[in-house]
PDB file of N, CA and C in Angstrom:
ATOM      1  N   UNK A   1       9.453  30.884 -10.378  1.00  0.00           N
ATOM      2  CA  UNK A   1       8.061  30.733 -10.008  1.00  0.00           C
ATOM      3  C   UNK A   1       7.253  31.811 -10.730  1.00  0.00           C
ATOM      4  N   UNK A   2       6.270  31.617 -11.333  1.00  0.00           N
ATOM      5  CA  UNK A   2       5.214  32.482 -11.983  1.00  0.00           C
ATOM      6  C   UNK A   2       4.197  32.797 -11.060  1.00  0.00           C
ATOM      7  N   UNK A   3       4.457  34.131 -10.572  1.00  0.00           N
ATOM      8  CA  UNK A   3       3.529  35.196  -9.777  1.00  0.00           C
ATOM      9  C   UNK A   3       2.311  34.916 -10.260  1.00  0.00           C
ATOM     10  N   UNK A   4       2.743  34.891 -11.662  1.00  0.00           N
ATOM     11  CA  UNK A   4       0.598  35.264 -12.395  1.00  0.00           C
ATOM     12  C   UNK A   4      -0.124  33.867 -12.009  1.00  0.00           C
ATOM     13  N   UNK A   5       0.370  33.057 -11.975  1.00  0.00           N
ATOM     14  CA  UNK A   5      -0.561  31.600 -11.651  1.00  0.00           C
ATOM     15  C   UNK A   5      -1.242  31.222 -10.324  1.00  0.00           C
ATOM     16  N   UNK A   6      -2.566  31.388  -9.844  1.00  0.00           N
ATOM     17  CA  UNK A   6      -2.841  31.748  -8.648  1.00  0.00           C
ATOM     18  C   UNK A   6      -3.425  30.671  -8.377  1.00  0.00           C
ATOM     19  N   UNK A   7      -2.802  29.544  -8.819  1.00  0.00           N
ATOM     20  CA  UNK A   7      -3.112  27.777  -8.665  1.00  0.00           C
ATOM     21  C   UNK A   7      -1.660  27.385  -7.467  1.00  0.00           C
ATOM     22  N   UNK A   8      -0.439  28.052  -8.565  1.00  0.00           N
ATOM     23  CA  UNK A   8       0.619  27.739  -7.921  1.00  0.00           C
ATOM     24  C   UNK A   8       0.985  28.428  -6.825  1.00  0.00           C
ATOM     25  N   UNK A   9       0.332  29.725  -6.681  1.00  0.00           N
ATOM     26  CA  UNK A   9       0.662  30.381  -5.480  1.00  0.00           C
ATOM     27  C   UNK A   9      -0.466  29.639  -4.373  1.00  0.00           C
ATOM     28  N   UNK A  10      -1.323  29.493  -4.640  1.00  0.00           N
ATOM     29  CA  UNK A  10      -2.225  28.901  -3.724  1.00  0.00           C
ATOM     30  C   UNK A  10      -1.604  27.442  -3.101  1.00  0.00           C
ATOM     31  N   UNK A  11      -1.636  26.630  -4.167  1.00  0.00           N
ATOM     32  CA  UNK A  11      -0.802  25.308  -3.485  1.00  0.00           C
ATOM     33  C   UNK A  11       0.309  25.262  -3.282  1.00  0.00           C
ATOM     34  N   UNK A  12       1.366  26.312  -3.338  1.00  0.00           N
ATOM     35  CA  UNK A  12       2.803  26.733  -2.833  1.00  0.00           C
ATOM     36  C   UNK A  12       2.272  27.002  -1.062  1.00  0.00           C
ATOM     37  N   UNK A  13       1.366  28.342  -1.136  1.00  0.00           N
ATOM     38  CA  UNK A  13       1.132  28.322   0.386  1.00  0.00           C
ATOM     39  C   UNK A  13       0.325  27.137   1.160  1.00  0.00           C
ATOM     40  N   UNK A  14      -0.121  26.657   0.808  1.00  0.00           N
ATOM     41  CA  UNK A  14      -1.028  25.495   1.440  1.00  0.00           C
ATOM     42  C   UNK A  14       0.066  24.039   1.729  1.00  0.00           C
ATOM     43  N   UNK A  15       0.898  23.914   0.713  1.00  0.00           N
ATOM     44  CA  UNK A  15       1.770  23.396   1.078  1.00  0.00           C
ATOM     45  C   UNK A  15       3.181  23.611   1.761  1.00  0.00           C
ATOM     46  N   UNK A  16       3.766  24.728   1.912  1.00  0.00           N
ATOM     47  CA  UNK A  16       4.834  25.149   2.538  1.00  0.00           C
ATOM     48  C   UNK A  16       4.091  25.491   3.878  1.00  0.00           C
ATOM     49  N   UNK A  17       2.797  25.805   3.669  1.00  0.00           N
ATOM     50  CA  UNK A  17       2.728  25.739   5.838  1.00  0.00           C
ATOM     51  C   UNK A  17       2.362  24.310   6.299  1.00  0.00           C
ATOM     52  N   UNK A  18       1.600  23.513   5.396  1.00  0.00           N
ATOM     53  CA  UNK A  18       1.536  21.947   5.928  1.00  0.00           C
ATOM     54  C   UNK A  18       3.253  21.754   6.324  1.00  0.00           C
ATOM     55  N   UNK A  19       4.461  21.959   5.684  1.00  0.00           N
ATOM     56  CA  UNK A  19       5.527  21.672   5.663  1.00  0.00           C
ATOM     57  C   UNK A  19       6.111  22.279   7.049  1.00  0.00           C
ATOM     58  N   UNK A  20       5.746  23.479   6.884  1.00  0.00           N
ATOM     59  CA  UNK A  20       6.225  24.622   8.192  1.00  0.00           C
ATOM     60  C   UNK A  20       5.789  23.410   9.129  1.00  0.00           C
ATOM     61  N   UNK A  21       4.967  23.185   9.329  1.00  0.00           N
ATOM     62  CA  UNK A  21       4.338  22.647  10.059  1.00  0.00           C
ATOM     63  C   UNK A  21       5.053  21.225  10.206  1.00  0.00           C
ATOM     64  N   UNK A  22       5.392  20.390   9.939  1.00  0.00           N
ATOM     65  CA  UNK A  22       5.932  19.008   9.783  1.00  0.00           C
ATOM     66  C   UNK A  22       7.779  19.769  10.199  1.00  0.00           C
ATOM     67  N   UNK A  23       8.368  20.823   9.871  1.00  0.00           N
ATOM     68  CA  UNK A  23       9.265  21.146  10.278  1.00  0.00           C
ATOM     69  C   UNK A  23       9.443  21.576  11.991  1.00  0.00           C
ATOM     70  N   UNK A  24       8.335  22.252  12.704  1.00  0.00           N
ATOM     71  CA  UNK A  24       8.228  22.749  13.722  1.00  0.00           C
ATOM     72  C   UNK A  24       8.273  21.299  14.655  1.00  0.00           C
ATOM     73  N   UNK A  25       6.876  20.338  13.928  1.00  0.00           N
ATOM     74  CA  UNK A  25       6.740  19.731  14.870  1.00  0.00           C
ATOM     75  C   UNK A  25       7.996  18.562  15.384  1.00  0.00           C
ATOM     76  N   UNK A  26       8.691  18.121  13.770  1.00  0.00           N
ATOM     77  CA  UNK A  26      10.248  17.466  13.858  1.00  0.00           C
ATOM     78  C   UNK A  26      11.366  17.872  14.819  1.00  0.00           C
ATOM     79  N   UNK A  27      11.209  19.324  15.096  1.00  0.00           N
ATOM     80  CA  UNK A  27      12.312  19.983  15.818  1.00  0.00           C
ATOM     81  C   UNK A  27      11.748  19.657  17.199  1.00  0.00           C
ATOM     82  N   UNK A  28      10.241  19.894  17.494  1.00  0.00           N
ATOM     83  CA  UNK A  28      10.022  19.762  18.746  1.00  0.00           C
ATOM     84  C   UNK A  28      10.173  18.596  19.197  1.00  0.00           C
ATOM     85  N   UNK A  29       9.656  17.814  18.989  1.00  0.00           N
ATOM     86  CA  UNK A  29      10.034  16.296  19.178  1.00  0.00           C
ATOM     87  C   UNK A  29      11.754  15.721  19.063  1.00  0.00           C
ATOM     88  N   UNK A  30      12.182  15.894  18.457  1.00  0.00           N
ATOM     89  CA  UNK A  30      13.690  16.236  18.073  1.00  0.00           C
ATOM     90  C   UNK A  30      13.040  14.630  17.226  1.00  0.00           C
ATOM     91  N   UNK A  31      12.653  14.534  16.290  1.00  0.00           N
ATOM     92  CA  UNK A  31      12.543  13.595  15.717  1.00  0.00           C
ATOM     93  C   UNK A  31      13.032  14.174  13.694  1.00  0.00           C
ATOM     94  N   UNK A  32      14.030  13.385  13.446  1.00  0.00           N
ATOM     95  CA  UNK A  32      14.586  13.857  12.214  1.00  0.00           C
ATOM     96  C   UNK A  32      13.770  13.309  10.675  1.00  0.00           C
ATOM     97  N   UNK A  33      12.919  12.605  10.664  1.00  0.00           N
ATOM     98  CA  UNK A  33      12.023  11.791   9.962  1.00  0.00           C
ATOM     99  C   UNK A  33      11.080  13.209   9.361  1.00  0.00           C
ATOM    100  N   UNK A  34      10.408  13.897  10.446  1.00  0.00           N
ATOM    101  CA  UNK A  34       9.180  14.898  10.225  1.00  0.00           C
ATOM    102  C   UNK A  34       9.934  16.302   9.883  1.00  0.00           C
ATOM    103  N   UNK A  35      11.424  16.223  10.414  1.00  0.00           N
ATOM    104  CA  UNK A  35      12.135  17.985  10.560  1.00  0.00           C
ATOM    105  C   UNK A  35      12.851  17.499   8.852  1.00  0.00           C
ATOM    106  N   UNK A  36      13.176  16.514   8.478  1.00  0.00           N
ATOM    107  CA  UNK A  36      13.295  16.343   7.213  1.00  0.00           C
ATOM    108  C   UNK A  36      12.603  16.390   6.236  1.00  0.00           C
ATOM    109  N   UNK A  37      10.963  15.663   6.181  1.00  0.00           N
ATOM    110  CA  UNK A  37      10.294  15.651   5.533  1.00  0.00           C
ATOM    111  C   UNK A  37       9.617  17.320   5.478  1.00  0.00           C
ATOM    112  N   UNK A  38       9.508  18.027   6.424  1.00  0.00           N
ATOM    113  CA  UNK A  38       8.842  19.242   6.187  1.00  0.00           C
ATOM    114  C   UNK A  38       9.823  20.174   5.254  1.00  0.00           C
ATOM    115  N   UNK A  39      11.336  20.255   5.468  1.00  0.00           N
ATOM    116  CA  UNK A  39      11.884  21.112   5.209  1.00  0.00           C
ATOM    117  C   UNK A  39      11.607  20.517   3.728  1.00  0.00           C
ATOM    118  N   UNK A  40      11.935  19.706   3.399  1.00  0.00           N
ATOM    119  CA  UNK A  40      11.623  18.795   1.684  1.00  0.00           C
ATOM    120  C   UNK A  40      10.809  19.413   1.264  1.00  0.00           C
ATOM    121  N   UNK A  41       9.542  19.697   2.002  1.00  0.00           N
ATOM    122  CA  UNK A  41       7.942  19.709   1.200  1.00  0.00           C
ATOM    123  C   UNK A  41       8.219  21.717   0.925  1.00  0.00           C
ATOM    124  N   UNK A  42       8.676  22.623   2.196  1.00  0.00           N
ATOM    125  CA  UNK A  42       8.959  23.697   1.896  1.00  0.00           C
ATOM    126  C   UNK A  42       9.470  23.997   0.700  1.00  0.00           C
ATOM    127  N   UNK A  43      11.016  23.301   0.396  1.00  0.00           N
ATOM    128  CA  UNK A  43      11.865  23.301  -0.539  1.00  0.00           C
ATOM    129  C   UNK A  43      10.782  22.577  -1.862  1.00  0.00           C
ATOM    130  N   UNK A  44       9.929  22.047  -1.717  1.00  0.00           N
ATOM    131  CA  UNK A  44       9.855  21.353  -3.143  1.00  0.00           C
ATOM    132  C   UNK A  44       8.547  22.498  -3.242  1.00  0.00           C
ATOM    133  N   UNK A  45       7.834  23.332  -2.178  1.00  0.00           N
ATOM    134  CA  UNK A  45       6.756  24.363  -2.644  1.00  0.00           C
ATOM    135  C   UNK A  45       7.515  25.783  -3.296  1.00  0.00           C
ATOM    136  N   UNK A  46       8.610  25.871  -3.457  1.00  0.00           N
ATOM    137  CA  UNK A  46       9.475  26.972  -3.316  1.00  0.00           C
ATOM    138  C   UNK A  46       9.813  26.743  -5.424  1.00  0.00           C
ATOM    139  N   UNK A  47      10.315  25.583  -5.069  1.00  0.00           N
ATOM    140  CA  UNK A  47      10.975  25.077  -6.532  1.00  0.00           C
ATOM    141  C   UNK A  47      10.395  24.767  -7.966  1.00  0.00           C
ATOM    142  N   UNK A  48       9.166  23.925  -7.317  1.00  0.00           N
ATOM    143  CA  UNK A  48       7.805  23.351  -8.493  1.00  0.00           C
ATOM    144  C   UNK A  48       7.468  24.078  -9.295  1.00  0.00           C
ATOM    145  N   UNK A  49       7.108  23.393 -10.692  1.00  0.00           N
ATOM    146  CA  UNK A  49       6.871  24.279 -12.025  1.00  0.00           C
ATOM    147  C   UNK A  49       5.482  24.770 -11.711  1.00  0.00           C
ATOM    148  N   UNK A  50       4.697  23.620 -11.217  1.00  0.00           N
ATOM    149  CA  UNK A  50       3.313  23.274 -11.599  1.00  0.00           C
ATOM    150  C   UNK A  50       2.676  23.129 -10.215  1.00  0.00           C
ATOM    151  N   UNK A  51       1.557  23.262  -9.959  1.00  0.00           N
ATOM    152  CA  UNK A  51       0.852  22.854  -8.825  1.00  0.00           C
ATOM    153  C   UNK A  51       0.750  21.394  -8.974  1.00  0.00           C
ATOM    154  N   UNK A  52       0.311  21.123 -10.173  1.00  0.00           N
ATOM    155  CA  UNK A  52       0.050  19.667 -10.097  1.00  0.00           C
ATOM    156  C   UNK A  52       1.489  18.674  -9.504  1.00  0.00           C
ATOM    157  N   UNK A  53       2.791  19.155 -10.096  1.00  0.00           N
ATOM    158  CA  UNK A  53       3.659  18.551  -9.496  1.00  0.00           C
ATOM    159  C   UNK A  53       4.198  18.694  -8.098  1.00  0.00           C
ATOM    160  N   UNK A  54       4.156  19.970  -7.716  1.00  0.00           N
ATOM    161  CA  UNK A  54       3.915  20.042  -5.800  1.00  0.00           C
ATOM    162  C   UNK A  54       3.003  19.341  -5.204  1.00  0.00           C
ATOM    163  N   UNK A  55       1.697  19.026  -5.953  1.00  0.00           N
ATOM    164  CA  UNK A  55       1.205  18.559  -4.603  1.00  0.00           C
ATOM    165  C   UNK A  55       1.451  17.247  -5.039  1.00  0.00           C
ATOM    166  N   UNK A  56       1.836  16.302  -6.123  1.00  0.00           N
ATOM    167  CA  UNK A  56       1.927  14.943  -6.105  1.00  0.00           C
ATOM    168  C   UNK A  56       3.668  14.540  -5.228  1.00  0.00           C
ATOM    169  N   UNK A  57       4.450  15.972  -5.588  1.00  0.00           N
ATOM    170  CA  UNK A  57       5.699  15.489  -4.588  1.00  0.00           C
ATOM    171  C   UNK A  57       5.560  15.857  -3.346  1.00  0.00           C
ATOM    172  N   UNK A  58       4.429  16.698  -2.873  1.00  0.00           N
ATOM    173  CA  UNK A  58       4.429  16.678  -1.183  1.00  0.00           C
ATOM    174  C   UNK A  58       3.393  15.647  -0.557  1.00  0.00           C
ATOM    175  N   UNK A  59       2.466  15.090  -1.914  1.00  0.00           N
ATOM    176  CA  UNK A  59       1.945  14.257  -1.094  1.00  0.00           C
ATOM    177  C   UNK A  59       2.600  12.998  -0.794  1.00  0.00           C
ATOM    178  N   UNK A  60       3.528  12.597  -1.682  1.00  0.00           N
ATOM    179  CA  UNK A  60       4.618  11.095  -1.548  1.00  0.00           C
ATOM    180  C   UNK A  60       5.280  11.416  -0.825  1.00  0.00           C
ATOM    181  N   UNK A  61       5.644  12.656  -0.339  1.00  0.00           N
ATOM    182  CA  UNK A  61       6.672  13.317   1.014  1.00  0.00           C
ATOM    183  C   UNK A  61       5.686  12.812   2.532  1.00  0.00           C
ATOM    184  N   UNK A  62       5.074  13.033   2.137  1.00  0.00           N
ATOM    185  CA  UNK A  62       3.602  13.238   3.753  1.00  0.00           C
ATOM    186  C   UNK A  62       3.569  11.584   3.821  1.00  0.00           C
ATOM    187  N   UNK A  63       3.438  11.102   2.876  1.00  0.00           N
ATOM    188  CA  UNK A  63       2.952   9.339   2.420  1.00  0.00           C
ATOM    189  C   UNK A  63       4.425   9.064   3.396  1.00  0.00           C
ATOM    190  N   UNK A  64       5.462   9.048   2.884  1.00  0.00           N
ATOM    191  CA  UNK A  64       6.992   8.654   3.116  1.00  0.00           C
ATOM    192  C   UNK A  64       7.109   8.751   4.958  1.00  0.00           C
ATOM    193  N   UNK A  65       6.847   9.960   4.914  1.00  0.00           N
ATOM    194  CA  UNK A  65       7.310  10.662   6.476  1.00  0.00           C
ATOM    195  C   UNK A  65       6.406   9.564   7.418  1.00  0.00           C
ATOM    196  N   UNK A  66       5.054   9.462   6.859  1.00  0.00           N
ATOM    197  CA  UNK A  66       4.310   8.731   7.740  1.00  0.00           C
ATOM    198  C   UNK A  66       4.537   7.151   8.074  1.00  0.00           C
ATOM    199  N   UNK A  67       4.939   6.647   6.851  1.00  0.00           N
ATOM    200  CA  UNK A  67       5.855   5.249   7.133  1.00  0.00           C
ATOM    201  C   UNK A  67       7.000   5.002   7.503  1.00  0.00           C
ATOM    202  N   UNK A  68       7.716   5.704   7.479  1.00  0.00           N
ATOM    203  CA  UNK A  68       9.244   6.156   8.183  1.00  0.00           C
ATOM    204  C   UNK A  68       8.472   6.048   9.698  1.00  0.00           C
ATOM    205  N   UNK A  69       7.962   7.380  10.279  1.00  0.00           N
ATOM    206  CA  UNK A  69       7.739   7.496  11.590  1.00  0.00           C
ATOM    207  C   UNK A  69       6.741   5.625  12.203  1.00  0.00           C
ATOM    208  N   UNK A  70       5.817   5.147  11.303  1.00  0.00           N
ATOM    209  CA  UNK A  70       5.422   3.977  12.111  1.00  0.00           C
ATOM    210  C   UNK A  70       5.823   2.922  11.581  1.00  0.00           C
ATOM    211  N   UNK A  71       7.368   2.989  11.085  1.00  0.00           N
ATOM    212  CA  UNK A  71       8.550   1.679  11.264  1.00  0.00           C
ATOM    213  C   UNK A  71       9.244   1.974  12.768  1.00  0.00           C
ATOM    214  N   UNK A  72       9.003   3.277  12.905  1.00  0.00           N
ATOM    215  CA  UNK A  72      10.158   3.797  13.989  1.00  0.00           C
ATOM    216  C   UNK A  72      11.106   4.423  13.855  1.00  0.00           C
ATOM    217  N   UNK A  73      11.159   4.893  12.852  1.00  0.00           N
ATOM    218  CA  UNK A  73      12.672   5.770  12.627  1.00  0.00           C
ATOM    219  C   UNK A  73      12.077   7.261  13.011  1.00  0.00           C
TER     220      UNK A  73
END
């Protein structure tokens, strides 16, 4: 990860607490759909070259999680 890029640090944090967040709320619920999808979006804010590619893979993560949860899984 490149410290100096204050695009990627910005949408690293903005997205790893949306994620924190989708992780907390998965556990509370004990629902594995949202405790999966958050830990994903953490892991993919952690990993990403680019901002541009974090937020297009956490937003198909957020997209995913949300149709998963209103099929019912």
């Amino acid at each position: 990860m490149d410290l100096s890029n204050t695009n990627l640090l910005l949408a690293s944090l903005i997205w790893g607490s949306i994620g924190i967040g989708y992780f907390i709320y998965g556990k509370r619920q004990q629902s594995i759909v949202p405790w999966i999808g958050g830990l994903l979006m953490i892991v993919a804010s952690y990993f990403a070259s680019s901002a541009l590619v974090m937020s297009l893979i956490c937003l198909a993560l957020m997209v995913g999680v949300h149709l998963l949860v209103k099929q019912g899984y």
